[in-house]
N, C-alpha and C. Protein backbone atom coordinates (compact mmCIF):
# COMPACT_ATOMS: atom_id res chain seq x y z
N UNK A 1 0.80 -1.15 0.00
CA UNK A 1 0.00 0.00 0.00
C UNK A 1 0.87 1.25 0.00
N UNK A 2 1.65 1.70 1.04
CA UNK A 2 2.34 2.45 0.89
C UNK A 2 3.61 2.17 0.32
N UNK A 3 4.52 3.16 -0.40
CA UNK A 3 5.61 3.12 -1.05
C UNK A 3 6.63 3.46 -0.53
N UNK A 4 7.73 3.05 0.17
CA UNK A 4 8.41 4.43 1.06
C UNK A 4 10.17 4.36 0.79
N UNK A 5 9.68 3.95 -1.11
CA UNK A 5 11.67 4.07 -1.40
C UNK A 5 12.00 5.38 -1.46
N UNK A 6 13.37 5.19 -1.79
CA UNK A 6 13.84 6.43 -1.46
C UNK A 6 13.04 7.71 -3.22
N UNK A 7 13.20 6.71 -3.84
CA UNK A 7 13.06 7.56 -5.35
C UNK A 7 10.97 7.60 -5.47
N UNK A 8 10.66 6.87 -4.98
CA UNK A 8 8.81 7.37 -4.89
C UNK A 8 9.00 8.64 -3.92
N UNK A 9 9.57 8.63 -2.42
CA UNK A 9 9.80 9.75 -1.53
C UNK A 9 10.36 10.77 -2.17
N UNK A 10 11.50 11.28 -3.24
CA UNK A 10 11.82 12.15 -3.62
C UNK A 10 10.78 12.69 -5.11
N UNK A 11 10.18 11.40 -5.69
CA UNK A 11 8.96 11.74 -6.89
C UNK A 11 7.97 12.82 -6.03
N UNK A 12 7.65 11.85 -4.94
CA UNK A 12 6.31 12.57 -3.99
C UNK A 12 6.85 14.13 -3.56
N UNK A 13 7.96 14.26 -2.71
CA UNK A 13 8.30 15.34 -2.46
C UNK A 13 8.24 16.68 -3.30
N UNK A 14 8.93 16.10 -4.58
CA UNK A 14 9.45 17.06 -5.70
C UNK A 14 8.13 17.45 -6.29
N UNK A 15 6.77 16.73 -6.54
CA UNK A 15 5.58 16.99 -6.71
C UNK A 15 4.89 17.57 -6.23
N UNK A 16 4.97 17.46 -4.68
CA UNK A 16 4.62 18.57 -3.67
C UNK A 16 4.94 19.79 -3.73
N UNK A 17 6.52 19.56 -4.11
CA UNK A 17 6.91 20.64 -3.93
C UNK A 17 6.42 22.09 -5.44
N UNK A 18 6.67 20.98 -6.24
CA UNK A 18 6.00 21.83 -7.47
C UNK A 18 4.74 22.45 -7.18
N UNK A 19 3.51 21.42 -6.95
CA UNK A 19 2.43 21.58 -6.18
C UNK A 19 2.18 23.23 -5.44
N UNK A 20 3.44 23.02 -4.69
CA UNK A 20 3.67 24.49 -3.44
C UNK A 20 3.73 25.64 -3.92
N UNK A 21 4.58 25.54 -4.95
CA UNK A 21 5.19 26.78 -5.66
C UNK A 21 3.71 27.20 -6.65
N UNK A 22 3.21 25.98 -7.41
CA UNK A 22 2.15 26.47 -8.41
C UNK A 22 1.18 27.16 -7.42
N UNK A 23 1.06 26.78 -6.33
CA UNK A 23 -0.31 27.12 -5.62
C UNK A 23 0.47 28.88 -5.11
N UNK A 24 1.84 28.82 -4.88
CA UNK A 24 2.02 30.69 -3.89
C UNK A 24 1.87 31.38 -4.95
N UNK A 25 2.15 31.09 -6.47
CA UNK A 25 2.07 31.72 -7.84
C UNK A 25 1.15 32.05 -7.72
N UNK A 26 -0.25 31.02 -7.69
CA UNK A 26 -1.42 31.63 -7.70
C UNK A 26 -1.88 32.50 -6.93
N UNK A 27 -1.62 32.13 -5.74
CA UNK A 27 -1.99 33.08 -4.53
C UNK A 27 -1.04 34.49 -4.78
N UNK A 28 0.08 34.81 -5.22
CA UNK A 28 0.86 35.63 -5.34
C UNK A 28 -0.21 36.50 -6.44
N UNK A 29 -0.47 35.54 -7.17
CA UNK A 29 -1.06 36.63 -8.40
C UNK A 29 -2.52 37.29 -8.08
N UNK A 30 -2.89 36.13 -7.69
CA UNK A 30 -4.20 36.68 -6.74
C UNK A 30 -4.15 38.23 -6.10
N UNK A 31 -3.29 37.96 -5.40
CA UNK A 31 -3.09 39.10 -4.18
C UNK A 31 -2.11 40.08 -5.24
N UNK A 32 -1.72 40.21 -5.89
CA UNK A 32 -1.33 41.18 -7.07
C UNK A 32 -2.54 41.84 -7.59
N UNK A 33 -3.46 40.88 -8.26
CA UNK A 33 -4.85 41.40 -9.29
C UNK A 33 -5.57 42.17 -8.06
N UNK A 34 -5.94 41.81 -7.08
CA UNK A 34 -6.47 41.96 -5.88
C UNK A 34 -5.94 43.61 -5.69
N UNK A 35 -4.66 43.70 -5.69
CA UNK A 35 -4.02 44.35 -4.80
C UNK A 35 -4.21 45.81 -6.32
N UNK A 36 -3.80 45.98 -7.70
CA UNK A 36 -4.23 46.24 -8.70
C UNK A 36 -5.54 47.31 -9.10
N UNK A 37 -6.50 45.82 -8.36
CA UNK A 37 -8.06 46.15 -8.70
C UNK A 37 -8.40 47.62 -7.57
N UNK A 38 -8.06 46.93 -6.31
CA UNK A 38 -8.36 48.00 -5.56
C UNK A 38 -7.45 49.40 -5.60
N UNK A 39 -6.11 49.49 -6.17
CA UNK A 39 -5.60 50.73 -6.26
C UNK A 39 -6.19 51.58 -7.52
N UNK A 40 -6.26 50.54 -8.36
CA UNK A 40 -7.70 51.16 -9.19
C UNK A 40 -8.75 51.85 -8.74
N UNK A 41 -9.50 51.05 -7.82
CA UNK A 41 -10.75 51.93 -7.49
C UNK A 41 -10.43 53.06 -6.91
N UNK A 42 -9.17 52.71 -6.06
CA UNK A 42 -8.93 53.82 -4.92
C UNK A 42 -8.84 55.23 -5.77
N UNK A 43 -7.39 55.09 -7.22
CA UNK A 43 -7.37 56.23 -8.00
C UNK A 43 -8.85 56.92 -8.77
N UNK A 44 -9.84 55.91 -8.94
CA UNK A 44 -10.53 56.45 -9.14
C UNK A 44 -11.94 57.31 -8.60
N UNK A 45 -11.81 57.15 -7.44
CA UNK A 45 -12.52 57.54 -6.23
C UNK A 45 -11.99 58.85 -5.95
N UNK A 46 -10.61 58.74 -5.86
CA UNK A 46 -9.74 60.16 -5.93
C UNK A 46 -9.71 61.07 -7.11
N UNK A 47 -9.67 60.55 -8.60
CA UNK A 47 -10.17 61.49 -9.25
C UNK A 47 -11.60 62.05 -9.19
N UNK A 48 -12.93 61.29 -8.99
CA UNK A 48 -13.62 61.77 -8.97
C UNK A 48 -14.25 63.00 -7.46
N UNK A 49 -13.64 62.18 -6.22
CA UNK A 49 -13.75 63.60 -5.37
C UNK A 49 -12.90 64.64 -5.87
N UNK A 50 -11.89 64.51 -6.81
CA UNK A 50 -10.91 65.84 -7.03
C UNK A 50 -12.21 66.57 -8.13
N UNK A 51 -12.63 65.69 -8.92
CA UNK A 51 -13.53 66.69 -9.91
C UNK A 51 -14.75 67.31 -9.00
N UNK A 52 -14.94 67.04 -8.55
CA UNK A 52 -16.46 67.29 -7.64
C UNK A 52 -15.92 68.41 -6.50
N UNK A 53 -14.64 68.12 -5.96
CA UNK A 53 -13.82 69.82 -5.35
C UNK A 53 -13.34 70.72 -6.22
N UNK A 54 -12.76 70.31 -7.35
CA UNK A 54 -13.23 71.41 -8.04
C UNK A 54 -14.36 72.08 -8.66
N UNK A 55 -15.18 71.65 -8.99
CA UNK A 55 -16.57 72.19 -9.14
C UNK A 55 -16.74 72.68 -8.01
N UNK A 56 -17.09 72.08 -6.91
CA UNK A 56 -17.58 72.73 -5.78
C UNK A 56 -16.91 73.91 -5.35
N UNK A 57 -15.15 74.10 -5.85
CA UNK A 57 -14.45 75.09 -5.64
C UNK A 57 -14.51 76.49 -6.66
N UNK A 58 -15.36 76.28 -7.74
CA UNK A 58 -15.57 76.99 -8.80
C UNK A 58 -16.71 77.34 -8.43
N UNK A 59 -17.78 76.74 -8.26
CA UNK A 59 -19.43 77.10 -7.82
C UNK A 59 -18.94 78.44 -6.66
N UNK A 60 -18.31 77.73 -5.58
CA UNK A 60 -18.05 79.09 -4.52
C UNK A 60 -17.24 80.02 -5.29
N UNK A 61 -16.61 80.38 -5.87
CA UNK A 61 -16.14 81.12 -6.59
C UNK A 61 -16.78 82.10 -7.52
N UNK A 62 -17.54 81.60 -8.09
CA UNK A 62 -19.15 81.72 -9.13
C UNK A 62 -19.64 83.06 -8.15
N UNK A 63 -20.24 82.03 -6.84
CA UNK A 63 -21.08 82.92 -6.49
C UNK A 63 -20.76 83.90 -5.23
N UNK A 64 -19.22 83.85 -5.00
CA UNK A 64 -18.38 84.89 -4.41
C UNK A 64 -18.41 85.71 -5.08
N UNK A 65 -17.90 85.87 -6.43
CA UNK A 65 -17.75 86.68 -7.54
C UNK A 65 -19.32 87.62 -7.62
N UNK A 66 -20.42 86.67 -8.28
CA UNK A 66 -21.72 87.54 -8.49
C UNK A 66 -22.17 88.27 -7.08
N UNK A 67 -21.81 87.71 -5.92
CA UNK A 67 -22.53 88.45 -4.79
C UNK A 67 -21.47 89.51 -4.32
N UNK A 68 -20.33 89.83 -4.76
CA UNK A 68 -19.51 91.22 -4.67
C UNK A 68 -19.29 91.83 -6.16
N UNK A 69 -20.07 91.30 -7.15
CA UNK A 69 -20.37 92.24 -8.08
C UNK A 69 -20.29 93.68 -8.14
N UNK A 70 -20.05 94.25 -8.77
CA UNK A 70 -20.38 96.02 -8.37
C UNK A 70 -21.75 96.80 -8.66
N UNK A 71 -22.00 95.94 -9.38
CA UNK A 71 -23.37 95.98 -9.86
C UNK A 71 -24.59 95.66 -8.93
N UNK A 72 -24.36 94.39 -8.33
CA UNK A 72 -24.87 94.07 -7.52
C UNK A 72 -24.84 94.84 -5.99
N UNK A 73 -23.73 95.16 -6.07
CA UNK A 73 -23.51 96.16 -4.36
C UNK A 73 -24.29 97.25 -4.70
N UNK A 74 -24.24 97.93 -6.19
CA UNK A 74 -25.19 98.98 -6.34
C UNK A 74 -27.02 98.87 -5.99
N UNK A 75 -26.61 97.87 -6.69
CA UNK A 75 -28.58 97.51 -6.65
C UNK A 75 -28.71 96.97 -4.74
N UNK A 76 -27.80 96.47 -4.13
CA UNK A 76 -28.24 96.67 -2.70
C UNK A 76 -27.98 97.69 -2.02
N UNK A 77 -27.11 98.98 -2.38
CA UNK A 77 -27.14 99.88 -1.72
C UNK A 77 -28.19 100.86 -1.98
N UNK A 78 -28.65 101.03 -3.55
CA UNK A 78 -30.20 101.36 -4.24
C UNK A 78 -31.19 101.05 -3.04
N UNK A 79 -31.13 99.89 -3.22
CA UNK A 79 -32.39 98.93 -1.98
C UNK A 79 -32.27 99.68 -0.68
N UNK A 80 -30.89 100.11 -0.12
CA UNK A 80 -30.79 100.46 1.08
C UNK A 80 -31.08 101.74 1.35
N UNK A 81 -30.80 102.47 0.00
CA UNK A 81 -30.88 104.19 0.47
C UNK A 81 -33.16 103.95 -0.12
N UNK A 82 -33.68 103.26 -0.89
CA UNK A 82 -34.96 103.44 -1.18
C UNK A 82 -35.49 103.39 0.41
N UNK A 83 -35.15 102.00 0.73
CA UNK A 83 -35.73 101.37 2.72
C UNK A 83 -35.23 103.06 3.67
N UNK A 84 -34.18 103.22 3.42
CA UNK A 84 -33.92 104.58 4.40
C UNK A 84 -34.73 105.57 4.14
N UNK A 85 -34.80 105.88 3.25
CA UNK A 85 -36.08 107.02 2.57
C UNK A 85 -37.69 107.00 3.13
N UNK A 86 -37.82 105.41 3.19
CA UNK A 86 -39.10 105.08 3.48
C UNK A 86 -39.45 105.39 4.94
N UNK A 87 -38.08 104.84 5.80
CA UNK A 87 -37.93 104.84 7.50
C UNK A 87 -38.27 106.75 7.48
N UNK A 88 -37.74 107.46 6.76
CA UNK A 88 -37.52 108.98 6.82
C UNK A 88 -38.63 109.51 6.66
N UNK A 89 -39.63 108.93 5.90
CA UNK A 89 -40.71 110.04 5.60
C UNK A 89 -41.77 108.97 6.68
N UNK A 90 -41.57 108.17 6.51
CA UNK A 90 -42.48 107.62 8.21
C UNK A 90 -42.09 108.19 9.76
N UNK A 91 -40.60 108.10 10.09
CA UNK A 91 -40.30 109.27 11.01
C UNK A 91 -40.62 110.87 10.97
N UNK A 92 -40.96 111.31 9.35
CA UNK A 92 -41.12 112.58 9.31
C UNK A 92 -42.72 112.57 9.76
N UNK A 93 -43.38 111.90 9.13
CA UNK A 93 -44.81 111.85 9.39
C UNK A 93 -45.24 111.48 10.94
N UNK A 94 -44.78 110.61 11.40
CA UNK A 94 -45.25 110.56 12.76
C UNK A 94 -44.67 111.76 13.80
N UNK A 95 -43.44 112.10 13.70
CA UNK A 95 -42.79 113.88 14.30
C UNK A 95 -44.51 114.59 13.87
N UNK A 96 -45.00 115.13 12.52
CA UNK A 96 -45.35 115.78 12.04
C UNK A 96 -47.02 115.73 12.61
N UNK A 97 -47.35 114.51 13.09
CA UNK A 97 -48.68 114.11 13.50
C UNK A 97 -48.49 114.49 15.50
N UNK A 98 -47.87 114.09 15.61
CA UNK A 98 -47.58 114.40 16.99
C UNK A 98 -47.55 116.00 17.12
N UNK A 99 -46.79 116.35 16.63
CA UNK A 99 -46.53 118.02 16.73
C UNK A 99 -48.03 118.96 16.72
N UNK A 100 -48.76 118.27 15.49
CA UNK A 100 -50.20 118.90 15.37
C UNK A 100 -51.30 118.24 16.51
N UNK A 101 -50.54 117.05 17.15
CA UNK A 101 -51.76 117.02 18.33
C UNK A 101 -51.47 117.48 19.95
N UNK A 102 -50.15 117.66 19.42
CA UNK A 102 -49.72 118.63 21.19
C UNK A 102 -50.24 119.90 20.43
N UNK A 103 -50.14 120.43 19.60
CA UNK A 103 -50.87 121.49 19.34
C UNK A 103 -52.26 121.67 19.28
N UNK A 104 -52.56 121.13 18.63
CA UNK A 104 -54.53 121.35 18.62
C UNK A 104 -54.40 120.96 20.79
N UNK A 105 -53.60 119.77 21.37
CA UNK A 105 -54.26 120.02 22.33
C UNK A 105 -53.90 121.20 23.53
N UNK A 106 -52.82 121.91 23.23
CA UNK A 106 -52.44 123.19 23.81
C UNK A 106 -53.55 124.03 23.28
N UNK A 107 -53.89 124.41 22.30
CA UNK A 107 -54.64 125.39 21.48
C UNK A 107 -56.12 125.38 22.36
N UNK A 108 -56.70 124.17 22.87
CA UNK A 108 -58.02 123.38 23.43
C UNK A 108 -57.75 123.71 24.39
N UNK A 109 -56.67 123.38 25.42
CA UNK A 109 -56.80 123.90 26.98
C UNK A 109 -56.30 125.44 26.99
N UNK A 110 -55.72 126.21 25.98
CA UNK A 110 -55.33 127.43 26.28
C UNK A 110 -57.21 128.68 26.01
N UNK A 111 -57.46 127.71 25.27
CA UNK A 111 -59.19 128.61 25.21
C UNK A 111 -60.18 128.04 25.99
N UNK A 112 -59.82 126.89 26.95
CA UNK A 112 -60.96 126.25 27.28
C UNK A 112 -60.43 126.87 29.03
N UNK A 113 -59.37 127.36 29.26
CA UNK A 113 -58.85 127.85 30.41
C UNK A 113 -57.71 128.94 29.95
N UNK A 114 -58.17 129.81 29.64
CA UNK A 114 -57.68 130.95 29.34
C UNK A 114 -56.74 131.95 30.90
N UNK A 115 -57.65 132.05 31.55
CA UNK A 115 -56.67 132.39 32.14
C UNK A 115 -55.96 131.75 33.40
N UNK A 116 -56.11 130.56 33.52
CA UNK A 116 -55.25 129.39 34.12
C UNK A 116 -53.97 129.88 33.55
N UNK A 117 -54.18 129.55 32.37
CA UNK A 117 -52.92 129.82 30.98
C UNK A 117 -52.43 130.73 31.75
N UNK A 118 -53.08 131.98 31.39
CA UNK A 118 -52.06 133.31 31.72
C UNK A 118 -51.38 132.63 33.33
N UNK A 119 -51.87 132.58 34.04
CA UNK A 119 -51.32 132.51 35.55
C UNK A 119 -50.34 131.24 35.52
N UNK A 120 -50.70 130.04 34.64
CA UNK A 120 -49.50 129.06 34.77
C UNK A 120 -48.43 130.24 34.24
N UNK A 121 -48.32 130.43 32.98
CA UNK A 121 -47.27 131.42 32.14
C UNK A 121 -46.65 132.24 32.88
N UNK A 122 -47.16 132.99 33.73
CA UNK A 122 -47.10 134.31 34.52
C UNK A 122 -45.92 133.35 35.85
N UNK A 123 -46.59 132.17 36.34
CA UNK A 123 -45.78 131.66 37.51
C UNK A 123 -44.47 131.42 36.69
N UNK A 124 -44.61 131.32 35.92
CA UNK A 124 -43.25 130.14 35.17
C UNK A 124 -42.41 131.18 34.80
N UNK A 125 -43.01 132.19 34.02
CA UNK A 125 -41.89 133.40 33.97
C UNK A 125 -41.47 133.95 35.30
N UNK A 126 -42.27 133.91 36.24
CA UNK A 126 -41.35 134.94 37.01
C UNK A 126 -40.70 133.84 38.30
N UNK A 127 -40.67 132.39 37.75
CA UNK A 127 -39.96 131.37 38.83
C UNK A 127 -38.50 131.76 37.90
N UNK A 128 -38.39 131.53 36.74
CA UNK A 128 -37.23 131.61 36.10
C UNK A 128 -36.69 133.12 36.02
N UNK A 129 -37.34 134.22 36.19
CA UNK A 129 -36.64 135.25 36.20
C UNK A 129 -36.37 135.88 37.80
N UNK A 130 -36.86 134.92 38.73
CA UNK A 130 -36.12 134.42 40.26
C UNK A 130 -34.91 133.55 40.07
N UNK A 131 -35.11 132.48 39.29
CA UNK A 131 -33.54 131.87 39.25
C UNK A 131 -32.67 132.54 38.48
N UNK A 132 -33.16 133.41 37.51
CA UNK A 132 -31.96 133.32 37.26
C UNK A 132 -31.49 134.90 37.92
N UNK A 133 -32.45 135.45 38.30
CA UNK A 133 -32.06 136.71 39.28
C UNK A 133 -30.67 136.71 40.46
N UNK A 134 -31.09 135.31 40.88
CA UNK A 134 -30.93 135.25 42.14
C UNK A 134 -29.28 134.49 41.45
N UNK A 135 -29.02 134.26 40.70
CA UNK A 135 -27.69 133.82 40.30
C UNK A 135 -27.01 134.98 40.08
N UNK A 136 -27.57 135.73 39.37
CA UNK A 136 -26.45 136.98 39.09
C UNK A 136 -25.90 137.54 40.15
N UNK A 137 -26.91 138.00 41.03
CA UNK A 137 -26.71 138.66 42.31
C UNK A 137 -25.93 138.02 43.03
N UNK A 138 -25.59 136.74 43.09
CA UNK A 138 -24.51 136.66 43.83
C UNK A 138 -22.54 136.37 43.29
């Protein structure tokens, strides 16, 4: 059954051994194609995030560029002095509404108490022409 001369032991060996070598070849090449395939994908994974940062680095660029336009700063400073204009004649108008109703209502208590009026007026001038009397003099 078994064979165990010296020249079957060196057939068997030397077969093995061929055996060994055909099989790390394969595995060698394996792990080469393997090794290949994936630096492949890898380069190409890297070109395509490089295209997609540049675009993305051009887009910001794009619209850095159009939003400091000069044109554009004009038409928002346009926008800004129109909005200020608007704030101005609404501050002018409400000053202007107020002013006419402390007036109409001075105008109402100065005829509806006429001479209250005079005597408030009359105290008030002559409190201030006590102060300021009374400063000089000393």
């Amino acid at each position: 059954m078994f064979n165990f001369s010296k020249d079957n032991v060196e057939n068997t060996t030397d077969r093995l051994a061929k055996k060994s070598d055909q099989a790390i070849e394969q595995i060698a090449a394996q792990v080469k194609s393997t090794a290949n395939e994936l630096l492949d994908a890898v380069n190409d994974t890297a070109d395509t995030t490089q295209d997609k940062a540049k675009d993305l680095i051009q887009t910001l660029k794009s619209n850095i560029d159009r939003l400091t336009n000069e044109e554009n700063a004009a038409a928002i400073a346009s926008d800004l002095s129109s909005k200020a204009g608007r704030v101005k004649e609404q501050v002018q108008r409400e000053v202007s509404d107020t002013y006419h109703s402390i007036k109409d209502k001075t105008v109402d208590t100065v005829q509806e108490h006429p001479l209250g009026t005079v005597l408030v007026a009359a105290g008030v001038g002559l409190l201030i022409g006590y102060l300021l009397g009374t400063k000089r003099g000393e």
